[in-house]
Structure formats: C-alpha cells, structure tokens
C-alpha atoms as a PDB file:
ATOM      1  CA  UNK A   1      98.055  97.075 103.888  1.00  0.00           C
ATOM      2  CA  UNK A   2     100.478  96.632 106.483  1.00  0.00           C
ATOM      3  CA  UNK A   3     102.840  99.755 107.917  1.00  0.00           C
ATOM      4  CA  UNK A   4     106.677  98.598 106.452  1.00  0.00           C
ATOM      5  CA  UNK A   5     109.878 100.051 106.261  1.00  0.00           C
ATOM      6  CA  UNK A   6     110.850 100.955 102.516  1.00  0.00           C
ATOM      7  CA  UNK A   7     113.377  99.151 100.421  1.00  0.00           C
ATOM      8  CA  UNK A   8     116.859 100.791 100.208  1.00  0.00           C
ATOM      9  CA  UNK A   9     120.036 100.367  98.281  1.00  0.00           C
ATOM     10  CA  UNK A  10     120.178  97.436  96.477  1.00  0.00           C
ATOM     11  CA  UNK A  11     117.749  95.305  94.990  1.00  0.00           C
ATOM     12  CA  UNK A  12     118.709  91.947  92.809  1.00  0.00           C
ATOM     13  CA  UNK A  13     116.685  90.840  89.782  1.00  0.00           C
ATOM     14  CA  UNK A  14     115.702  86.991  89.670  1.00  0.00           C
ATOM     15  CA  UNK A  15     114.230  84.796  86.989  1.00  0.00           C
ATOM     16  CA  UNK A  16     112.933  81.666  89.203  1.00  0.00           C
ATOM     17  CA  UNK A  17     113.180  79.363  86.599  1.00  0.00           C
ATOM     18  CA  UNK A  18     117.007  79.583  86.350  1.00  0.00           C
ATOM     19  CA  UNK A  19     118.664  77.793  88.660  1.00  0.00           C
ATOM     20  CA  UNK A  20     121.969  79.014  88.661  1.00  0.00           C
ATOM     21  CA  UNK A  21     120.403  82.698  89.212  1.00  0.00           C
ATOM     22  CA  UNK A  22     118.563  81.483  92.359  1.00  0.00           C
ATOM     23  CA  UNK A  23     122.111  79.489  93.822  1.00  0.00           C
ATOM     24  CA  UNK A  24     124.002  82.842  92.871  1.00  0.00           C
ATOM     25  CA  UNK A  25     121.491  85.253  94.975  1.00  0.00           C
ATOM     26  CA  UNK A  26     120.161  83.173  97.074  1.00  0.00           C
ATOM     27  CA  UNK A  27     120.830  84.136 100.977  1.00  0.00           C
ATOM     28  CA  UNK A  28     123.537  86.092  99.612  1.00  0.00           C
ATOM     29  CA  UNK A  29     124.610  88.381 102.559  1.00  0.00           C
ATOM     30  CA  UNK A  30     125.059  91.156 100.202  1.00  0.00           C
ATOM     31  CA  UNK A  31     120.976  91.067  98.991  1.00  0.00           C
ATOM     32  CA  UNK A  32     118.380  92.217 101.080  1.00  0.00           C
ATOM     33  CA  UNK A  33     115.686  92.073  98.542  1.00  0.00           C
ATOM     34  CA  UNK A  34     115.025  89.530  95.667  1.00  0.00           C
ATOM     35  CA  UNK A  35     112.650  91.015  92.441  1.00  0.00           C
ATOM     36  CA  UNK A  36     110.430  88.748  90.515  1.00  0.00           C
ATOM     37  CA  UNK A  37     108.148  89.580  87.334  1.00  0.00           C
ATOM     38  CA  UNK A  38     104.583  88.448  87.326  1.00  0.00           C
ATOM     39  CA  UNK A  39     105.007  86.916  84.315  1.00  0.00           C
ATOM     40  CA  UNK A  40     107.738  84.640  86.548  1.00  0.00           C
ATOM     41  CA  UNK A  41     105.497  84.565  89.727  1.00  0.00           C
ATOM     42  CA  UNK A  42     103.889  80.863  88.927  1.00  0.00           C
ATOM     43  CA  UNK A  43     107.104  79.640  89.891  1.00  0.00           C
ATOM     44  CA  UNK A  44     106.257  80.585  93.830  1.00  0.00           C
ATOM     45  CA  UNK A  45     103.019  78.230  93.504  1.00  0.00           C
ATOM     46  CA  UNK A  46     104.763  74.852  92.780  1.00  0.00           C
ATOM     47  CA  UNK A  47     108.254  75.509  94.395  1.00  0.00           C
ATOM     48  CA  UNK A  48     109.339  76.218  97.912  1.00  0.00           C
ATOM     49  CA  UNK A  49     110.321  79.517  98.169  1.00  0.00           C
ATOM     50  CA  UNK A  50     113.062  78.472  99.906  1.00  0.00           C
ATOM     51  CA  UNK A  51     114.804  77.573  96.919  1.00  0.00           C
ATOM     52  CA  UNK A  52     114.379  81.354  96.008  1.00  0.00           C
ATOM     53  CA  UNK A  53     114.420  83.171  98.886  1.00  0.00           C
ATOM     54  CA  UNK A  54     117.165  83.096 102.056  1.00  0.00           C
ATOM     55  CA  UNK A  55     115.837  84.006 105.618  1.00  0.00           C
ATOM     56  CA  UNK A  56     117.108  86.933 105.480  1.00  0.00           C
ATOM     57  CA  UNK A  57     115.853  88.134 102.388  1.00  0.00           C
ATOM     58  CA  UNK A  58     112.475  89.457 101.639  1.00  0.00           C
ATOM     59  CA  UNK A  59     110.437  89.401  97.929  1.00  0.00           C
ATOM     60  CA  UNK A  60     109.513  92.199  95.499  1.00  0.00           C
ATOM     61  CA  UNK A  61     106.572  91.490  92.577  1.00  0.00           C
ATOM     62  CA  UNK A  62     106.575  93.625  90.180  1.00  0.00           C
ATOM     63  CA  UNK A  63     105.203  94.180  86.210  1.00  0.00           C
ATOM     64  CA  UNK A  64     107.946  96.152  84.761  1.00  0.00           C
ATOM     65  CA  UNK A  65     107.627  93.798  81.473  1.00  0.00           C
ATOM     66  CA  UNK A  66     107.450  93.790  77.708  1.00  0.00           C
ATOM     67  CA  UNK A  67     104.116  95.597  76.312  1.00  0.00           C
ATOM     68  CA  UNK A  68     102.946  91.856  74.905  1.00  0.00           C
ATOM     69  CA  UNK A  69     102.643  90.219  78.265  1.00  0.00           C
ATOM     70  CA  UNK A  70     100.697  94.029  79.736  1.00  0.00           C
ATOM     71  CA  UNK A  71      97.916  94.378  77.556  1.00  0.00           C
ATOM     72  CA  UNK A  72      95.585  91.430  77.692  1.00  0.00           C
ATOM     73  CA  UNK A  73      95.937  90.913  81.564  1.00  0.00           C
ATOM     74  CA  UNK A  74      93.289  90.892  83.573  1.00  0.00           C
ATOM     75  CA  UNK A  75      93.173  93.410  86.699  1.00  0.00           C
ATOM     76  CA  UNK A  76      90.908  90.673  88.627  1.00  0.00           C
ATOM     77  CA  UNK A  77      93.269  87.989  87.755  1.00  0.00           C
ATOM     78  CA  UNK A  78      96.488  89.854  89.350  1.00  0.00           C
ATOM     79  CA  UNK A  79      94.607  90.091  92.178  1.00  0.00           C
ATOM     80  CA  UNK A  80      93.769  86.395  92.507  1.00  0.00           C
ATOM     81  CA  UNK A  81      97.458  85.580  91.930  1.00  0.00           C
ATOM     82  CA  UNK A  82      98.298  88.230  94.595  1.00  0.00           C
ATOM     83  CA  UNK A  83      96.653  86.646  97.213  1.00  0.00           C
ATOM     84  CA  UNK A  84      97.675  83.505  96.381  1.00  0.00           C
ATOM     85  CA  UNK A  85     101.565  84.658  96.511  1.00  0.00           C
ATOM     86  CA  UNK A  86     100.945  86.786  99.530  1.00  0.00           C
ATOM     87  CA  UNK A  87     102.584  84.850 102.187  1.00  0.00           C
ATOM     88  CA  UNK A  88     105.455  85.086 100.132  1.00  0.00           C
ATOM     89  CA  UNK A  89     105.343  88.876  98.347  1.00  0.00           C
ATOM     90  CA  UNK A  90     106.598  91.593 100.880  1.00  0.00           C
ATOM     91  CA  UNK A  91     106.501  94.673  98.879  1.00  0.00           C
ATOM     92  CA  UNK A  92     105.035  94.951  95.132  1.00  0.00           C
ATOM     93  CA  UNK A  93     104.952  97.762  91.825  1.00  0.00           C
ATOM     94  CA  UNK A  94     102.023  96.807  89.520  1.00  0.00           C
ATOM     95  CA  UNK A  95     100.119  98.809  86.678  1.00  0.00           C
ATOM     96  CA  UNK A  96     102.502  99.386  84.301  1.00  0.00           C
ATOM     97  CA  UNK A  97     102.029  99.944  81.067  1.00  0.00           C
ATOM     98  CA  UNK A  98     103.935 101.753  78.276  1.00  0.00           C
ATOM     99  CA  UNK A  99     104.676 104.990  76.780  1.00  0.00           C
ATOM    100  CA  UNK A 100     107.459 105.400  73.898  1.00  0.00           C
ATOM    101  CA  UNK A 101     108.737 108.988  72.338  1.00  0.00           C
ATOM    102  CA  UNK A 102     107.111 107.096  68.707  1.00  0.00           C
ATOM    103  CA  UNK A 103     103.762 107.127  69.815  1.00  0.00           C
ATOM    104  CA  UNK A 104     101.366 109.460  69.658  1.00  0.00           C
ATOM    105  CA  UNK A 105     100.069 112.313  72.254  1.00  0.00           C
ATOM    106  CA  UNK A 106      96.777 110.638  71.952  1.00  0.00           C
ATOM    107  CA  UNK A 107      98.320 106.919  72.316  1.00  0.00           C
ATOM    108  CA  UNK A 108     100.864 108.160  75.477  1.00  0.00           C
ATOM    109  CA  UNK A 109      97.971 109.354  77.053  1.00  0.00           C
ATOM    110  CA  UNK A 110      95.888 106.508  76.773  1.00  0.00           C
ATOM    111  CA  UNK A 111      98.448 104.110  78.207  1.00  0.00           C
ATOM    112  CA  UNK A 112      99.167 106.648  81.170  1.00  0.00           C
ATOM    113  CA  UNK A 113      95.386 106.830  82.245  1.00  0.00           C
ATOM    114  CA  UNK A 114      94.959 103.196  82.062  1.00  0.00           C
ATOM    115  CA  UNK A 115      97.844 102.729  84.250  1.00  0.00           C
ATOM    116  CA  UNK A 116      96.587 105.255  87.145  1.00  0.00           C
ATOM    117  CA  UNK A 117      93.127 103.554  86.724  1.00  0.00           C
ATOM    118  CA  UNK A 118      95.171  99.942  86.785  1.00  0.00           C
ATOM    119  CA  UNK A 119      97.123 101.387  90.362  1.00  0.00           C
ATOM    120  CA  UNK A 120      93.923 102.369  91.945  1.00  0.00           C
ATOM    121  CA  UNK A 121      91.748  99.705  91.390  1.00  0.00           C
ATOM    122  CA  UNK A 122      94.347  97.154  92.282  1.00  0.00           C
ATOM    123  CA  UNK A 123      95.070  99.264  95.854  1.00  0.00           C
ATOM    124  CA  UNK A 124      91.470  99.482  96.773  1.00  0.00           C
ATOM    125  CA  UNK A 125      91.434  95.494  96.084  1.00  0.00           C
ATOM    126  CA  UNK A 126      94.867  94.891  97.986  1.00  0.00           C
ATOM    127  CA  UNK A 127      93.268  97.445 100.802  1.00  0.00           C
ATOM    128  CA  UNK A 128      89.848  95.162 100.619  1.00  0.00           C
ATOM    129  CA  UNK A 129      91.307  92.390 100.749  1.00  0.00           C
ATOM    130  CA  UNK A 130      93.660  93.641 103.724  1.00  0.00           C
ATOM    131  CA  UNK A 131      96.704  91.846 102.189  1.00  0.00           C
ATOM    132  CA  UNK A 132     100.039  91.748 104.393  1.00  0.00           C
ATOM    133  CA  UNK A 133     102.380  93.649 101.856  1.00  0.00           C
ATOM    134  CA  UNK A 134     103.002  96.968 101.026  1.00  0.00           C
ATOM    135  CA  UNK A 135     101.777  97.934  97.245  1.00  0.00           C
ATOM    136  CA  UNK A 136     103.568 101.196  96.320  1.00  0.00           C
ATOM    137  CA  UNK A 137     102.962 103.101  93.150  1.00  0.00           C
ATOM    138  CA  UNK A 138     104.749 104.118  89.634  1.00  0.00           C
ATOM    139  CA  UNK A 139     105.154 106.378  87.353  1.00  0.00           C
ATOM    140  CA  UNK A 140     105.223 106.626  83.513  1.00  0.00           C
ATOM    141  CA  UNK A 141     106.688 109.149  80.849  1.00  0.00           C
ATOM    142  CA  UNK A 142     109.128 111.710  79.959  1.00  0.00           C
ATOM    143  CA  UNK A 143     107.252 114.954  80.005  1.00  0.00           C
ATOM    144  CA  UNK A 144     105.995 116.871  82.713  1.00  0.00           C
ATOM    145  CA  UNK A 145     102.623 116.475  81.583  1.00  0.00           C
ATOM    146  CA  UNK A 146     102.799 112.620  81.925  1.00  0.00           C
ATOM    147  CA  UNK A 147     103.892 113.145  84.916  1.00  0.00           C
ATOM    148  CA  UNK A 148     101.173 115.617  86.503  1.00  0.00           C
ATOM    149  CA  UNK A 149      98.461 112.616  85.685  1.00  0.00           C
ATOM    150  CA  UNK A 150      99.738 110.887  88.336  1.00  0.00           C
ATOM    151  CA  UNK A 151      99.479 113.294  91.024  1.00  0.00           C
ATOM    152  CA  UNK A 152      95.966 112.511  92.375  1.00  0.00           C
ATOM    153  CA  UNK A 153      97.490 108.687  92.645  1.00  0.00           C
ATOM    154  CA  UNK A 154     100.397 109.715  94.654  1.00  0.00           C
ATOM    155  CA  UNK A 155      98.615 111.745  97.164  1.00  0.00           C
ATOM    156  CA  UNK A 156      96.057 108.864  97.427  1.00  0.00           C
ATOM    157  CA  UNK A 157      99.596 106.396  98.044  1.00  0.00           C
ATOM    158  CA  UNK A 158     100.333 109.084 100.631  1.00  0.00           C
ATOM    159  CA  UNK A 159     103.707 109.836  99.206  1.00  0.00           C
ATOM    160  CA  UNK A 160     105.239 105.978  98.963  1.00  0.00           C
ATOM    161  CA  UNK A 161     108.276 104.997  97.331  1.00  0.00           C
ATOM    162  CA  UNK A 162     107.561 105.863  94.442  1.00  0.00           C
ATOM    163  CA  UNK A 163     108.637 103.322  90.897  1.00  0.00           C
ATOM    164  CA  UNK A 164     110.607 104.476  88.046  1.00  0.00           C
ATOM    165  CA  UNK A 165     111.616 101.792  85.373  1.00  0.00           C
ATOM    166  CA  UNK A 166     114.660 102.421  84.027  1.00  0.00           C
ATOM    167  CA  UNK A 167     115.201  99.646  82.158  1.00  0.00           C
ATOM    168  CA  UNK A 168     115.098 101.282  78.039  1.00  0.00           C
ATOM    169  CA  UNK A 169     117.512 103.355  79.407  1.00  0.00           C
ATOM    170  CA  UNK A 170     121.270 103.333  77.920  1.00  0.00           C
ATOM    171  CA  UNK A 171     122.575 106.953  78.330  1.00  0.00           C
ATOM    172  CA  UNK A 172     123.193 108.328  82.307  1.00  0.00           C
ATOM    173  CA  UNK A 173     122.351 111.680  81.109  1.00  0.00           C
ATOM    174  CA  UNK A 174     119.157 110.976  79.849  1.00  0.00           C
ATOM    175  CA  UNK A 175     118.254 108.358  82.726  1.00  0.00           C
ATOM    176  CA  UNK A 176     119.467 111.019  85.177  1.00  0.00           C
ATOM    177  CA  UNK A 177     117.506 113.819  83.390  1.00  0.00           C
ATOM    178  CA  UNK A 178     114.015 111.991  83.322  1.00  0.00           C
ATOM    179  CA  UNK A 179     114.405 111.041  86.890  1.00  0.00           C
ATOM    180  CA  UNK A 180     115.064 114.752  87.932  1.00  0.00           C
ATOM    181  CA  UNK A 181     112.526 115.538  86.205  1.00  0.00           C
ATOM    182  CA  UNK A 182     109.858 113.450  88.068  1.00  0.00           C
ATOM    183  CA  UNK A 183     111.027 114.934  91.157  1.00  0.00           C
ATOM    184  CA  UNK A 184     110.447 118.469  89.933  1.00  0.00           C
ATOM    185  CA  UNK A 185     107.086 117.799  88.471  1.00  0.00           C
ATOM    186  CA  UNK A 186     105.985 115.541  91.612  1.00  0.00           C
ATOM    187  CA  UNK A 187     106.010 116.021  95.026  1.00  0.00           C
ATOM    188  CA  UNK A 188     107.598 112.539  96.221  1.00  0.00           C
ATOM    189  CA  UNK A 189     109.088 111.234  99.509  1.00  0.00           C
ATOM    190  CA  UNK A 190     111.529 109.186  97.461  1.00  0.00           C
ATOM    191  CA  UNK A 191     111.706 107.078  94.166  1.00  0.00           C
ATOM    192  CA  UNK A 192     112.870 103.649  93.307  1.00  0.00           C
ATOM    193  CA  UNK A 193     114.695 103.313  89.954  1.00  0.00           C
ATOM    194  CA  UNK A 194     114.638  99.840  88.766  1.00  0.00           C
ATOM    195  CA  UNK A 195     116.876  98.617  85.973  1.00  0.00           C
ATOM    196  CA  UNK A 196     120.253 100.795  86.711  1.00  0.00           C
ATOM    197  CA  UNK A 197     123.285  99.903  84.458  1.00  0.00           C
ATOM    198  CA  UNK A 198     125.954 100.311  86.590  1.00  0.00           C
ATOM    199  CA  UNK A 199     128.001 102.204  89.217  1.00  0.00           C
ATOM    200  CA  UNK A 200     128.793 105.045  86.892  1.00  0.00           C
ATOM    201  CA  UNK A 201     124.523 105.592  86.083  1.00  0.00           C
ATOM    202  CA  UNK A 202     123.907 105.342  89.661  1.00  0.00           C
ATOM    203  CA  UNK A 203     126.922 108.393  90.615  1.00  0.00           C
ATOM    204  CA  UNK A 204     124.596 110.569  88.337  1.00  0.00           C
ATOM    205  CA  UNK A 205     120.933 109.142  90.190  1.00  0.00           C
ATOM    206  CA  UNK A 206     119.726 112.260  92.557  1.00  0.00           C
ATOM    207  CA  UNK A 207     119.900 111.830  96.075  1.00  0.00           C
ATOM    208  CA  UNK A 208     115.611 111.462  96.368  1.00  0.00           C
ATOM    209  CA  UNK A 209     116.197 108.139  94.848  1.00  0.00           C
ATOM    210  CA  UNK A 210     116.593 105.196  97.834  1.00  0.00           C
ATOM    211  CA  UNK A 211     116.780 101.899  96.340  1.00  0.00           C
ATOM    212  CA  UNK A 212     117.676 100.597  92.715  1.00  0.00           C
ATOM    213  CA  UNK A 213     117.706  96.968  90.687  1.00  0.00           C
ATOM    214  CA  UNK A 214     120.065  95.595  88.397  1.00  0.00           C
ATOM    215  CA  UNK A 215     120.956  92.008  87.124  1.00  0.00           C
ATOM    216  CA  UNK A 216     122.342  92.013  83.653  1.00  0.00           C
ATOM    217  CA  UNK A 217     125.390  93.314  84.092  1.00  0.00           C
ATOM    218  CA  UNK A 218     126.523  92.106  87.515  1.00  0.00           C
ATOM    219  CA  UNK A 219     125.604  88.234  86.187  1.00  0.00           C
ATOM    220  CA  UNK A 220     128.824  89.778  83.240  1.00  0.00           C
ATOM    221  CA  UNK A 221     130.745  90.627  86.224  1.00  0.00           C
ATOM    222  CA  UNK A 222     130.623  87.890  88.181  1.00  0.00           C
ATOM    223  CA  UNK A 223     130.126  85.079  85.741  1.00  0.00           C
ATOM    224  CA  UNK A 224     133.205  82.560  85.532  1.00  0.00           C
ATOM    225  CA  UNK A 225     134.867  80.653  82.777  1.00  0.00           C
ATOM    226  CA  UNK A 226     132.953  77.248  83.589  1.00  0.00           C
ATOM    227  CA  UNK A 227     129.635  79.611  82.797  1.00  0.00           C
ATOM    228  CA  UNK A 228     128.792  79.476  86.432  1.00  0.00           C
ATOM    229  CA  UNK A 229     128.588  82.416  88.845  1.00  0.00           C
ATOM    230  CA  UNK A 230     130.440  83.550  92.354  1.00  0.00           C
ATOM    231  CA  UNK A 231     129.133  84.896  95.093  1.00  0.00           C
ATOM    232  CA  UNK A 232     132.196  86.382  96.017  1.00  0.00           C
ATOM    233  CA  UNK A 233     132.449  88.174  93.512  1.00  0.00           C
ATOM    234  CA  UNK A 234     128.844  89.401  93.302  1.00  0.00           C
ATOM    235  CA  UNK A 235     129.430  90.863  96.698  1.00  0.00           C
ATOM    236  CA  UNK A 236     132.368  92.977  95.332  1.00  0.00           C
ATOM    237  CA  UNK A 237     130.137  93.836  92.308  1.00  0.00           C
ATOM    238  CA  UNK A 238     127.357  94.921  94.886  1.00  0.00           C
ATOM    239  CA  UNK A 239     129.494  96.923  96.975  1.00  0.00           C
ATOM    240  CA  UNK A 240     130.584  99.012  93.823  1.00  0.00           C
ATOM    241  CA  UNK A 241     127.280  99.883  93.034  1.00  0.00           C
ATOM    242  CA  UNK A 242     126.610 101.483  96.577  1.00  0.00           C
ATOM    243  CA  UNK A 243     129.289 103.231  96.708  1.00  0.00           C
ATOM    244  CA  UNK A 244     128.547 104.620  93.388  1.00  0.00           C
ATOM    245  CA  UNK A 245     124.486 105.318  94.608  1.00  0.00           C
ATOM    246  CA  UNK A 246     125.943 106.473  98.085  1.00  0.00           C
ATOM    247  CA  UNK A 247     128.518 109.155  96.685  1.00  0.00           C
ATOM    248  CA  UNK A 248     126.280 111.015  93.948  1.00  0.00           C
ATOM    249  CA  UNK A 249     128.324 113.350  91.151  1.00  0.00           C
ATOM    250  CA  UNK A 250     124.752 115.647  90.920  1.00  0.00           C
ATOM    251  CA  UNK A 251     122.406 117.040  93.193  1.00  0.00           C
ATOM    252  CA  UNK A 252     118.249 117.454  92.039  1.00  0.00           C
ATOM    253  CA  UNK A 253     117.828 119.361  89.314  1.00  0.00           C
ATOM    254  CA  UNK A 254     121.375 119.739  87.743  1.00  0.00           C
ATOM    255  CA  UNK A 255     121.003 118.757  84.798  1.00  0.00           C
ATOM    256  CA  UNK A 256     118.390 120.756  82.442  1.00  0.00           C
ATOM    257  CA  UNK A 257     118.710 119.236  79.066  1.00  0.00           C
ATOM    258  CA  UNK A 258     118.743 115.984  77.854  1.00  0.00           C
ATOM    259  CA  UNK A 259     121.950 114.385  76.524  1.00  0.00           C
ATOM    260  CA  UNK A 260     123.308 111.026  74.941  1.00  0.00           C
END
C-alpha cells in the first residue's frame, strides 16, 4: 500500500445517489475529502466519478454502517469491490462491526475479535494485491479491555490514523470520554473520529484526534427554504467546525467519568 499523507480536519459525508448532496459538496473549496459507505460504493461503477468527486478532492470508503448490512458480507467480496473502486478510493476504514452496552461480555467480545480478524485479513489482501490506497485501521468499544484486543492490530498498522465511529454518540461528555479513553489504553499516532455533531463536540475532542466527519447537521445548516442547499453557506458551516476542532476546551485525559 502506497506511503500517503493522512487526512486532517474536515471530512464531508456523501450518499452518491442524492444528487443534490453531490452538487452541494462537490469541488467545494472548503472539502478536501469526500466519505462514501460500501453499502453506497456501486454508485462509483456505473457513474463518473466526476459527478462525485472535484479535482481537488480525494475519496474515503468506509463501513461505519448499520449491523444488518455488516454481518452477512463477505471478506472476499470487499476485496473484489476494492479493487474494482481502486482507481477511485484514496484512503479506506473497513472491518467494522458492532458492540452495544446491552449485549453481553461474551457477545462484545465476539464482535471485537471478528473485527481484528476482518482488519487483518483484508490488509494482507490489500498488501497482496499491492492496491494504490492507504487502508488504516479502527477501533471498537467502550472499555479498556475492548480496547487492549486491538493492540497487536495497531502495531501491525504501524501506528496509522487510527478510526473511531462516533456516530451513536449524542452527549460531548461521553463522546469525549470514550475517545480519551482509547488514547490512554492505546498507544496511537492519532485518531480519526467520524460522525461529530457539531462545533461544540469537537471543542471537547482531544488534541490526538486529526481529522473528523459530519453531514447531518451541516445539510440543517445550510439547507434553504426552496429545500436546496448553498455552498456558501456550507463553507461558513465548515469553517465553524475547525475552529471549534482547532481551539480544544480539554486536553487528553481530562475528563475521568462519564457524563450525559
């Protein structure tokens, strides 16, 4: 897999299929990088991507989805569609799974180890198969000992940017807590939080994170009366958000209990 410079900042969620979505963040000056789901990635294989992507704009893959469309998929087939999409993919998270506070031990466990055997076998595939994007790793859980299972995949990532989906989260505290709490269990070079709600989450994001997503609320922000979106004001809406991720209100490991 190729040698790349890591995402940072922001990071803009797309569904391909809508086209008002793809008009709004398309070659937007403001957006970097463009995020599709897996579920979504047909789209790239009987559309031009230029009606997705601008030139100056590269692509993000990723399978932070619902449980239902995670549990019957086929390792082999993801790698098929990876290498069909790989002119177009620049950097990808895949081998998620999911872990919830009502399951069991037992259950959590099973989901977690299934995910660091999903990571590994699709890396030594993307690494056979020499493809020309970077594939970076994620994590799942809430307890240290989730965590700690995913060690021996880190250190065989070499310390990537490392996933975190955010996206059940509604409270800062607890979003804020969990992610501190993956950088005292782990050793990592920096984290990626995808599915931030807003400036005032982001203020309370440590400074190991480098890069977040977000789509549902800006599309509120920005969204006019005639139900279409601007881009001008998606580029105020962006700017908010790194401000808020640039200027921090916490340093790593402030917060020590969880709150709501």
């Amino acid at each position: 897999m190729p040698e790349t410079a890591s995402i940072r900042q922001f990071v803009a969620k797309v569904d391909p299929f809508n086209a008002n979505e793809r008009d709004l963040f398309r070659g937007h000056e403001s957006i970097p990088y463009l995020q599709v789901k897996y579920s979504d990635s047909h789209w790239l294989l009987n559309n031009s991507v230029d009606d997705l992507l601008g030139s100056n704009q590269q692509l993000i893959l990723v399978d932070w989805e619902d449980g239902e469309k995670l549990k019957d998929r086929d390792p082999d087939h993801v790698v098929r569609r990876c290498l069909m999409l790989e002119p177009y993919i620049d950097y990808a998270w895949l081998g998620d799974r999911w872990t919830y506070e009502k399951m069991t031990p037992r259950e959590n466990r099973k989901q977690i180890n299934t995910s660091v055997d999903l990571q590994r076998y699709l890396g030594e595939q993307f690494e056979q198969f020499g493809v020309d994007f970077e594939f970076n790793p994620m994590v799942l859980g809430w307890k240290p000992w989730h965590l700690r299972r995913f060690s021996d995949l880190l250190e065989d990532f070499e310390n990537t940017l490392v996933g975190f989906d955010a996206t059940a989260y509604r409270s800062k505290y607890n979003q804020a807590n969990d992610v501190n709490l993956t950088f005292d269990v782990l050793d990592l070079g920096g984290m990626y939080v995808n599915g931030c709600i807003g400036p005032t989450h982001l203020r309370y994001l440590p400074n190991g994170v480098k890069a977040f997503s977000g789509k549902s609320q800006i599309l509120k922000e920005v969204r006019l009366d005639n139900d279409e979106f601007s881009r001008n004001l998606l580029g105020r809406s962006i700017e908010r958000r790194i401000n808020a991720f640039e200027n921090p209100q916490t340093e790593l490991g402030e917060f020590n209990t969880a709150a709501t």
